[in-house]
PDB file of N, CA and C in Angstrom:
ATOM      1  N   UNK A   1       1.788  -5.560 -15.091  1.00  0.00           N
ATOM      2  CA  UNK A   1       3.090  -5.242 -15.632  1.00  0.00           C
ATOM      3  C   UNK A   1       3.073  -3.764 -16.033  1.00  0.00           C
ATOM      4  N   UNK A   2       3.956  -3.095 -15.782  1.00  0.00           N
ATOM      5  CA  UNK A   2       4.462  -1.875 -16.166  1.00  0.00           C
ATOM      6  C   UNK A   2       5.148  -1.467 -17.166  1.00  0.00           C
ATOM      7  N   UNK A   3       5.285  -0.942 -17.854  1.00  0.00           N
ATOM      8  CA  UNK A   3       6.041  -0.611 -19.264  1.00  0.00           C
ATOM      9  C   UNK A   3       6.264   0.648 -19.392  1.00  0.00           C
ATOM     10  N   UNK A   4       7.641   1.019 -19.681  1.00  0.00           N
ATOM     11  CA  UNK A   4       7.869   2.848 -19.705  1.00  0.00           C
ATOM     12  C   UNK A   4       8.495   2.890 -20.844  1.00  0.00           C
ATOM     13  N   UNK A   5       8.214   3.442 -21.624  1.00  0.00           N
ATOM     14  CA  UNK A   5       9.416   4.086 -23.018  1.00  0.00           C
ATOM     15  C   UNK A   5       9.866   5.300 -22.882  1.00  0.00           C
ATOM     16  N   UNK A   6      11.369   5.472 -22.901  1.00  0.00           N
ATOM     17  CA  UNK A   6      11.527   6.961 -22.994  1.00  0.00           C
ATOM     18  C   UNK A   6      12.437   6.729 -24.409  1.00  0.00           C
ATOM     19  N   UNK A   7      11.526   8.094 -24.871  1.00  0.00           N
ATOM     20  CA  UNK A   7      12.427   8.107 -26.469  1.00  0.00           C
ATOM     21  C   UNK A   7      12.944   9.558 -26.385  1.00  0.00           C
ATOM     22  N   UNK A   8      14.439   9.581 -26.457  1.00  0.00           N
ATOM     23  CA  UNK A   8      15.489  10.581 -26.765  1.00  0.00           C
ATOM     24  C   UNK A   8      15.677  10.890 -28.132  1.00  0.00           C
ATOM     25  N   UNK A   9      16.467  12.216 -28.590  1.00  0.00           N
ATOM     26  CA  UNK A   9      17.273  12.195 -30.197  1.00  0.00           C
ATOM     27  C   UNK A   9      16.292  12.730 -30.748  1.00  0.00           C
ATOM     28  N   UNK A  10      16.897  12.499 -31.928  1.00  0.00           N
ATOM     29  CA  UNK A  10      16.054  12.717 -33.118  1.00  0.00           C
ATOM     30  C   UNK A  10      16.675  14.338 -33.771  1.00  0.00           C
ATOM     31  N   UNK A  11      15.636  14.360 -34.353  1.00  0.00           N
ATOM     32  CA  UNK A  11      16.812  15.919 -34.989  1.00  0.00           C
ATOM     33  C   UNK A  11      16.079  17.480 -33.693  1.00  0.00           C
ATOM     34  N   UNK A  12      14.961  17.298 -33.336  1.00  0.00           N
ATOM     35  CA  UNK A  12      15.322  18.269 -32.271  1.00  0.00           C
ATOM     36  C   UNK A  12      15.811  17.796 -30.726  1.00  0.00           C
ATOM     37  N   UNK A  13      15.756  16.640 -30.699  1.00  0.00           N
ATOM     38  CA  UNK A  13      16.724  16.613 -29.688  1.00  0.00           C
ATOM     39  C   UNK A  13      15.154  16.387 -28.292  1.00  0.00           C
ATOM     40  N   UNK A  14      14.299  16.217 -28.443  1.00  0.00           N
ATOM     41  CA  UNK A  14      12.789  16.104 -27.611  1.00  0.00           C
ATOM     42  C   UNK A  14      12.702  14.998 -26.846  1.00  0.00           C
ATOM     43  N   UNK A  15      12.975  14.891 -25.877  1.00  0.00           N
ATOM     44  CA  UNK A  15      12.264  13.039 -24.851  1.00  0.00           C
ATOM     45  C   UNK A  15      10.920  13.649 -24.700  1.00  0.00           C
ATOM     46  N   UNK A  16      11.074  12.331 -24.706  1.00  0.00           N
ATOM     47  CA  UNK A  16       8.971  12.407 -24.886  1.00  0.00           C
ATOM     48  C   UNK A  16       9.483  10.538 -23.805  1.00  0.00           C
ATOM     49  N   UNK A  17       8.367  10.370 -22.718  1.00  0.00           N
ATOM     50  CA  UNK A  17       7.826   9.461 -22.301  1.00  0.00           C
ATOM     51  C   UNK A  17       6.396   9.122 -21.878  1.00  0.00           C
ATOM     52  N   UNK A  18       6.385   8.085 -21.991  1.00  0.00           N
ATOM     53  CA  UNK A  18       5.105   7.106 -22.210  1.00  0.00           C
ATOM     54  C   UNK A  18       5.221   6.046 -21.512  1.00  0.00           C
ATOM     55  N   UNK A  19       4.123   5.579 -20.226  1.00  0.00           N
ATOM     56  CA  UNK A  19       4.000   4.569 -19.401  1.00  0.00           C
ATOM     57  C   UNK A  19       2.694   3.578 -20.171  1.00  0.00           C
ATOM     58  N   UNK A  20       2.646   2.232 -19.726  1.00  0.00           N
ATOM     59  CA  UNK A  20       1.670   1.895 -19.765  1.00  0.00           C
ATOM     60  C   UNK A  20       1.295   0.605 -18.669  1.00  0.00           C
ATOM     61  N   UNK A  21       0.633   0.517 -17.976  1.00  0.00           N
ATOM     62  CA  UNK A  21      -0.058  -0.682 -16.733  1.00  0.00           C
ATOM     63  C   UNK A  21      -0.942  -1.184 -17.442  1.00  0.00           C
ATOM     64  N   UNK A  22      -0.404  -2.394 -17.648  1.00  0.00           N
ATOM     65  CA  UNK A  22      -0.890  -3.682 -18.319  1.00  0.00           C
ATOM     66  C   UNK A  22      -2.103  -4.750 -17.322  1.00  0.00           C
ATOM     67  N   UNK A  23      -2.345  -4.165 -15.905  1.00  0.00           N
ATOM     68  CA  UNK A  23      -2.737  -4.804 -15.149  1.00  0.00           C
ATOM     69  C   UNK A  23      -4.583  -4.846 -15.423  1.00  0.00           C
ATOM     70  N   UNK A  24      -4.889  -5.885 -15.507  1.00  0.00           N
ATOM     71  CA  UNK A  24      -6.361  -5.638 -15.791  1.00  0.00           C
ATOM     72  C   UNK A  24      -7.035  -5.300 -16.814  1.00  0.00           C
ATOM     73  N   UNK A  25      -6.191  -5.267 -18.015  1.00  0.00           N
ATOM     74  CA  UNK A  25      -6.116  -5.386 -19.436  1.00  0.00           C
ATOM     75  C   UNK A  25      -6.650  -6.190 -20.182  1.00  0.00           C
ATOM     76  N   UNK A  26      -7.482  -6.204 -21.276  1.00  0.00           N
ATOM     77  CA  UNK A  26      -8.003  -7.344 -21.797  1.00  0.00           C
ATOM     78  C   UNK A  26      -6.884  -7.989 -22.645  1.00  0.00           C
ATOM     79  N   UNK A  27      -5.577  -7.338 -22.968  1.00  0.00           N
ATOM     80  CA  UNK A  27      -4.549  -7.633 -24.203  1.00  0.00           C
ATOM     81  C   UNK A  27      -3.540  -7.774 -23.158  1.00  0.00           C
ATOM     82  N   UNK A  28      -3.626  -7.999 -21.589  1.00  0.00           N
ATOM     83  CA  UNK A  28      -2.337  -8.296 -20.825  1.00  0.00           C
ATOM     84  C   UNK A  28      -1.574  -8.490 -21.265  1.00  0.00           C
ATOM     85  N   UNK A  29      -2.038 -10.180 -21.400  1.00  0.00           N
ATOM     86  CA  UNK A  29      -1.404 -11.047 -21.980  1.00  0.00           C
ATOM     87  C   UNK A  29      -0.367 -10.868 -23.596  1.00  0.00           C
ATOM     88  N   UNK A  30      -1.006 -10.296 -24.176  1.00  0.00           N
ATOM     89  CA  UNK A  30      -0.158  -9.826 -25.973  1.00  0.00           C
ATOM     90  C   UNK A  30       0.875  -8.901 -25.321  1.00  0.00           C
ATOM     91  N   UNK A  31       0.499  -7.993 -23.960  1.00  0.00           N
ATOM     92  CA  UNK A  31       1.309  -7.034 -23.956  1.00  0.00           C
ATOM     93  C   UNK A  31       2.897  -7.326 -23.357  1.00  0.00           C
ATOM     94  N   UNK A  32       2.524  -8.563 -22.638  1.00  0.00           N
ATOM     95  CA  UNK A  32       3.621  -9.219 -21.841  1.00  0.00           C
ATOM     96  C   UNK A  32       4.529  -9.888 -22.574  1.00  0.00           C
ATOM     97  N   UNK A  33       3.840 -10.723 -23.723  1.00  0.00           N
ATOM     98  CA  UNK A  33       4.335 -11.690 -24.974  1.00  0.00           C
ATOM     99  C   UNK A  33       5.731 -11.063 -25.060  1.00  0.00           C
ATOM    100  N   UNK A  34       5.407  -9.531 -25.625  1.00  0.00           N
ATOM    101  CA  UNK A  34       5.696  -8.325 -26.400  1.00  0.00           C
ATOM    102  C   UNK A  34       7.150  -8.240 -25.631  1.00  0.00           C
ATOM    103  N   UNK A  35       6.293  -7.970 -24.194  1.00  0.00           N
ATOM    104  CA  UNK A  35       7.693  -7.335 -24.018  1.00  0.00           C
ATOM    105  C   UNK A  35       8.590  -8.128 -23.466  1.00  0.00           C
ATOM    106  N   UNK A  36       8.279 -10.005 -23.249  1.00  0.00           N
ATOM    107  CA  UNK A  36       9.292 -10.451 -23.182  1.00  0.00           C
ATOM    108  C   UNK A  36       9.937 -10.586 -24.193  1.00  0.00           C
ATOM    109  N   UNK A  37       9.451 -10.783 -25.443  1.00  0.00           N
ATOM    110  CA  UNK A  37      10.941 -10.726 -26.562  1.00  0.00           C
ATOM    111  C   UNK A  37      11.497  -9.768 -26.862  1.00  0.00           C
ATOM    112  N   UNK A  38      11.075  -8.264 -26.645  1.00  0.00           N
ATOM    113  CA  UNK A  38      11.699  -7.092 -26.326  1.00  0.00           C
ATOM    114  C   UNK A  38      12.807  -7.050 -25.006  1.00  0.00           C
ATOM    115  N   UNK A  39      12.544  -7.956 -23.929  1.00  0.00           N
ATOM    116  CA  UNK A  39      13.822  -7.837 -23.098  1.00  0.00           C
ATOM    117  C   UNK A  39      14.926  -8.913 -23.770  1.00  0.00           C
ATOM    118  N   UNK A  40      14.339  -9.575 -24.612  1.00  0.00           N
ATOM    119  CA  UNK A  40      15.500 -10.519 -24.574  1.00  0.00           C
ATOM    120  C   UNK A  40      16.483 -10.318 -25.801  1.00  0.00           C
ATOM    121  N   UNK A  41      15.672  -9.182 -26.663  1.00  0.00           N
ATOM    122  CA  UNK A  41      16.776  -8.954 -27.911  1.00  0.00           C
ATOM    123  C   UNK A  41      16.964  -7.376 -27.366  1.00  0.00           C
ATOM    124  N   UNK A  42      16.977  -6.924 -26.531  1.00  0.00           N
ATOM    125  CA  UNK A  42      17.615  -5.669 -26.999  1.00  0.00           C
ATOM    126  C   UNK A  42      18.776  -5.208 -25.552  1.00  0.00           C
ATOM    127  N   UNK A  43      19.679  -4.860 -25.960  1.00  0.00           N
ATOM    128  CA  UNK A  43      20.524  -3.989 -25.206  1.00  0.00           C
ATOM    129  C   UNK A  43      20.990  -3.838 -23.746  1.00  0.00           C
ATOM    130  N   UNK A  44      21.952  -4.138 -22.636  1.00  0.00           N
ATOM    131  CA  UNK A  44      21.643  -3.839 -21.503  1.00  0.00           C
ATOM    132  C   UNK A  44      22.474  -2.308 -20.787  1.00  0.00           C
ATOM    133  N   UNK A  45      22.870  -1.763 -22.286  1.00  0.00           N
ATOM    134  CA  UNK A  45      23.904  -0.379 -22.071  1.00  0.00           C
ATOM    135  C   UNK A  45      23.186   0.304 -23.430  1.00  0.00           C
ATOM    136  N   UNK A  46      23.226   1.302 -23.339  1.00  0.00           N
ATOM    137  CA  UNK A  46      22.718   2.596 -24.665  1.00  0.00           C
ATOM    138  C   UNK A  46      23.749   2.049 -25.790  1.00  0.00           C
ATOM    139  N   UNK A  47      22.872   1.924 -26.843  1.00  0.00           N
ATOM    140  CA  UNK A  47      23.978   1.683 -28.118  1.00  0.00           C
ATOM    141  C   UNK A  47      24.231   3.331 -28.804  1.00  0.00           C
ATOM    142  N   UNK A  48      25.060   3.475 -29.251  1.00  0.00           N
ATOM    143  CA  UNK A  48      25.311   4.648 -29.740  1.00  0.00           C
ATOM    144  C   UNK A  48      24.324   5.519 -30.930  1.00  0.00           C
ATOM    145  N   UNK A  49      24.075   4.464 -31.693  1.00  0.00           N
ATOM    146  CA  UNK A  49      22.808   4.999 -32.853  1.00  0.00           C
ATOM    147  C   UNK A  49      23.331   5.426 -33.822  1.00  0.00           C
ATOM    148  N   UNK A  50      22.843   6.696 -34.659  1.00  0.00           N
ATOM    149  CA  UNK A  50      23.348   7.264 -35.579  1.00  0.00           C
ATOM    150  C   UNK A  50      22.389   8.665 -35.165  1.00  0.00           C
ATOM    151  N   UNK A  51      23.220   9.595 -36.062  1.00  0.00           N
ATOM    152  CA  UNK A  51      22.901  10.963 -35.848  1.00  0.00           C
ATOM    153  C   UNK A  51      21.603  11.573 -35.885  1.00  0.00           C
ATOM    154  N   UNK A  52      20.614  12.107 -35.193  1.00  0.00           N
ATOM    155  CA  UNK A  52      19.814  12.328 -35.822  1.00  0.00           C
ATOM    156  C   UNK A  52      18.532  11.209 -35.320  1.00  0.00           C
ATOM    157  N   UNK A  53      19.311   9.895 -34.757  1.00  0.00           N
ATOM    158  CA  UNK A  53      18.455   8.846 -35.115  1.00  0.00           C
ATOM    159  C   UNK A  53      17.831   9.186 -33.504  1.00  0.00           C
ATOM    160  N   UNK A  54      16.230   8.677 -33.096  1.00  0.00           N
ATOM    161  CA  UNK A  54      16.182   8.079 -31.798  1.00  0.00           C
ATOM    162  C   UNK A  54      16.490   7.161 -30.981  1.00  0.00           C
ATOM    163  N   UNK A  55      16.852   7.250 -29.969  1.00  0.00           N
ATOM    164  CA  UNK A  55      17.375   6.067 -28.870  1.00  0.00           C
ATOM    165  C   UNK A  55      16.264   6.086 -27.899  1.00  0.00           C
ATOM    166  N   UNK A  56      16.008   4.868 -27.375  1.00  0.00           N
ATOM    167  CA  UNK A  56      15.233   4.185 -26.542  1.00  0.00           C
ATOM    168  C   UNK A  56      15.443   3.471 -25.189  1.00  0.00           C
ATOM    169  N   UNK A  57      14.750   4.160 -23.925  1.00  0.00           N
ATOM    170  CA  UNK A  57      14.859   3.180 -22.797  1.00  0.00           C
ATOM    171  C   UNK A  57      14.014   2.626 -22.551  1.00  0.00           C
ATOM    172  N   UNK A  58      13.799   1.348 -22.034  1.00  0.00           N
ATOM    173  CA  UNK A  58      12.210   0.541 -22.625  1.00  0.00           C
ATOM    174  C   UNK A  58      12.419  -0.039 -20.942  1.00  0.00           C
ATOM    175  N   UNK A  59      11.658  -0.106 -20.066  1.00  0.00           N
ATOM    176  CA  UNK A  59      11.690  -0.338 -18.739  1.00  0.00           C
ATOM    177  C   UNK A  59      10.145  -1.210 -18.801  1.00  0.00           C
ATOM    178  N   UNK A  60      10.708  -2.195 -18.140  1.00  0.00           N
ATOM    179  CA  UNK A  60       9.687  -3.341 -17.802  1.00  0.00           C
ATOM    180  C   UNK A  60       9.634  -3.431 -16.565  1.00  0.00           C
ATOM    181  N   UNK A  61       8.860  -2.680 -15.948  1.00  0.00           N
ATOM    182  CA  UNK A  61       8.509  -3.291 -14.076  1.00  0.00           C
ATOM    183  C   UNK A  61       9.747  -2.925 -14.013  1.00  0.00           C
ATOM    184  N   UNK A  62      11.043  -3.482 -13.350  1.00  0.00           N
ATOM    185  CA  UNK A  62      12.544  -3.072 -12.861  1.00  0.00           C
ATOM    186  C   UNK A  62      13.598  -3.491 -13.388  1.00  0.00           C
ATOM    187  N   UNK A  63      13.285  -3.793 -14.700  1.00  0.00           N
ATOM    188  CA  UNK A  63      14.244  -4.136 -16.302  1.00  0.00           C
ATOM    189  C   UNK A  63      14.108  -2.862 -17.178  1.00  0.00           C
ATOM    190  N   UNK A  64      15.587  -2.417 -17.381  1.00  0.00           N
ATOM    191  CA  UNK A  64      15.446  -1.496 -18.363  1.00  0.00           C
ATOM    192  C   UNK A  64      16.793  -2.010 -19.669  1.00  0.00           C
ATOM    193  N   UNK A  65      15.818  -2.004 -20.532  1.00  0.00           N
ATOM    194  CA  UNK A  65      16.884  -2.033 -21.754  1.00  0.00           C
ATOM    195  C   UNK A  65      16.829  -1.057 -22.591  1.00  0.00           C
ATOM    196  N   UNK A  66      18.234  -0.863 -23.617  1.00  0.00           N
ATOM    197  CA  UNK A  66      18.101  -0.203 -24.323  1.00  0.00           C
ATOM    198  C   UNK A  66      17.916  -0.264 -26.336  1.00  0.00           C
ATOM    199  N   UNK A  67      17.967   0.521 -26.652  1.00  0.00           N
ATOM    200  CA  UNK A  67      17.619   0.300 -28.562  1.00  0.00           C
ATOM    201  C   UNK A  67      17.979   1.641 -29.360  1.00  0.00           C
ATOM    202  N   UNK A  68      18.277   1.737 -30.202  1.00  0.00           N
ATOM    203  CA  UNK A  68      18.399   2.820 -31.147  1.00  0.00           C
ATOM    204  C   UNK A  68      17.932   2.789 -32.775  1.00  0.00           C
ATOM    205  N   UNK A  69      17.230   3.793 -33.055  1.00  0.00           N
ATOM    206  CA  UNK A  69      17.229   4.187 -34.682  1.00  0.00           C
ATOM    207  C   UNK A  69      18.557   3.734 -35.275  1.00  0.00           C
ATOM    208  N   UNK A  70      18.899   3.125 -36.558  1.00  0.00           N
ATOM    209  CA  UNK A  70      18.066   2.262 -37.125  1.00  0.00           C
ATOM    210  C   UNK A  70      17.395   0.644 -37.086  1.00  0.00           C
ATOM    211  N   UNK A  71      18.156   0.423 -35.679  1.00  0.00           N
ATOM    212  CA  UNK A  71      18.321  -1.356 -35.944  1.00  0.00           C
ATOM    213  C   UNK A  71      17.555  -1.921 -34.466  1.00  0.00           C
ATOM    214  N   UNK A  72      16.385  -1.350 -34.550  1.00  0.00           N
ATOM    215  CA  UNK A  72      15.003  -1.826 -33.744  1.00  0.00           C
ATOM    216  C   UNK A  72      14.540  -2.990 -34.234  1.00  0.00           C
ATOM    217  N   UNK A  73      14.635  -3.867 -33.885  1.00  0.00           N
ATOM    218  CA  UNK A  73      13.852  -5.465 -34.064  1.00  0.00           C
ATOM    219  C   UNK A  73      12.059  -4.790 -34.341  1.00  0.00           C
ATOM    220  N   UNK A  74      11.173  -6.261 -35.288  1.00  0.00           N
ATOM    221  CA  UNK A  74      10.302  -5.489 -35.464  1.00  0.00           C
ATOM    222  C   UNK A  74       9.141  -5.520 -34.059  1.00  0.00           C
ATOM    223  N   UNK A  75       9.962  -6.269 -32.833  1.00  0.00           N
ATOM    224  CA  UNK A  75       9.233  -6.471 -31.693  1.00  0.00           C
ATOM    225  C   UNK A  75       9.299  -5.306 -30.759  1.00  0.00           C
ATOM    226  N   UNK A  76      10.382  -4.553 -30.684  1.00  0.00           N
ATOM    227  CA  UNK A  76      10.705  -3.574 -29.976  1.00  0.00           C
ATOM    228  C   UNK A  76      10.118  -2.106 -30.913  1.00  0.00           C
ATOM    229  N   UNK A  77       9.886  -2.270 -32.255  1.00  0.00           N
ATOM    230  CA  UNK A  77       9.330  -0.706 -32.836  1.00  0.00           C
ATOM    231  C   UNK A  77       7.533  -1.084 -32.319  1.00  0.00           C
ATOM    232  N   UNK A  78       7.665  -1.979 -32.566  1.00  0.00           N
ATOM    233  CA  UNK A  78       5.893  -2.436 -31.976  1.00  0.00           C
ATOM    234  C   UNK A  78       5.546  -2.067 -31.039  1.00  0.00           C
ATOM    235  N   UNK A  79       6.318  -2.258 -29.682  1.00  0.00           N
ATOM    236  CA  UNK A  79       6.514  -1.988 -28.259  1.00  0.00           C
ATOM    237  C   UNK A  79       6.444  -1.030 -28.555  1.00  0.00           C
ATOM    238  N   UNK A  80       7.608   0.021 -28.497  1.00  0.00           N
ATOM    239  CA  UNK A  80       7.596   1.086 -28.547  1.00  0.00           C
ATOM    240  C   UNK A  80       6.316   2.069 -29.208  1.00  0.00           C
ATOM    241  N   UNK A  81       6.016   1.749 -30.543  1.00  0.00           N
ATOM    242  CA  UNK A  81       5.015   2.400 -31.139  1.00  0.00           C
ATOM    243  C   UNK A  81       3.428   2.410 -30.473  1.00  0.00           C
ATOM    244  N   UNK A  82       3.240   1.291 -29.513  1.00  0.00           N
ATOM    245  CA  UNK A  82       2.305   1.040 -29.031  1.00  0.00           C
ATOM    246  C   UNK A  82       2.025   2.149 -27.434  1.00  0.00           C
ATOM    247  N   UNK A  83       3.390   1.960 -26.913  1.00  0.00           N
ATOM    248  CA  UNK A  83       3.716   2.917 -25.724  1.00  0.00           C
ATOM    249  C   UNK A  83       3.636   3.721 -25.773  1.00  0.00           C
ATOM    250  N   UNK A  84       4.025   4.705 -26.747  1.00  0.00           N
ATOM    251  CA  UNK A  84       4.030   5.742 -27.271  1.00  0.00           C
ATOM    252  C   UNK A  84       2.419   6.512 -27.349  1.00  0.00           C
ATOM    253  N   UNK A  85       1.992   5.502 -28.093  1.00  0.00           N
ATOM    254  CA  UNK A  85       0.884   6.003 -28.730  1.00  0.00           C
ATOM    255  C   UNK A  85      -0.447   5.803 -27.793  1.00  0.00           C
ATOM    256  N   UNK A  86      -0.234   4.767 -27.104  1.00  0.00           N
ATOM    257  CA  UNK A  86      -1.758   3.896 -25.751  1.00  0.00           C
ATOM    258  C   UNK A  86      -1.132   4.862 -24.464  1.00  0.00           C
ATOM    259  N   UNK A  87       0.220   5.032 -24.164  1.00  0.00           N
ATOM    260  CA  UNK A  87       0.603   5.313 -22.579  1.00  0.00           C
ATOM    261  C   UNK A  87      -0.219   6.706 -22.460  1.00  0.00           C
ATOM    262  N   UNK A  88       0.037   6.913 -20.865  1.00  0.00           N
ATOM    263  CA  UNK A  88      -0.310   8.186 -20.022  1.00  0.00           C
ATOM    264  C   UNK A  88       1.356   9.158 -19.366  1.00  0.00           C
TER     265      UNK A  88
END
């Protein structure tokens, strides 16, 4: 499985993206968990956000949803924080 985060916004305005291939992984499995309840609560159009705030495109293999600062489920800041921080 494939996983892409692109995070937009914020107060300078910076995308920053982060992939991660879940294939052959010892945490596949947690990583897949993850991001099926991440496709199923979040977004299938950009929510607007708030000023300032970051917005999120979270792409699973050939699913992309979307999320915004402040009202990230705590499954999707996980996702995200994890992508962010593990991707290439």
């Amino acid at each position: 499985m494939r996983i892409q985060v692109s995070r937009s916004g914020g107060f300078a305005g910076i995308t920053r993206r982060q992939e991660v291939d879940t294939e052959g992984r010892a945490d596949a499995a947690e990583w897949a968990s993850l991001a099926e309840e991440v496709l199923g609560s979040a977004a299938e159009a950009p929510p607007s956000g708030v000023p300032d705030g970051f917005r999120y495109a979270i792409t699973v293999d050939d699913r992309t949803v979307y999320c915004a600062d402040p009202d990230l489920t705590g499954a999707q800041r996980t996702l995200v924080s994890r992508v962010l921080k593990e991707g290439a």
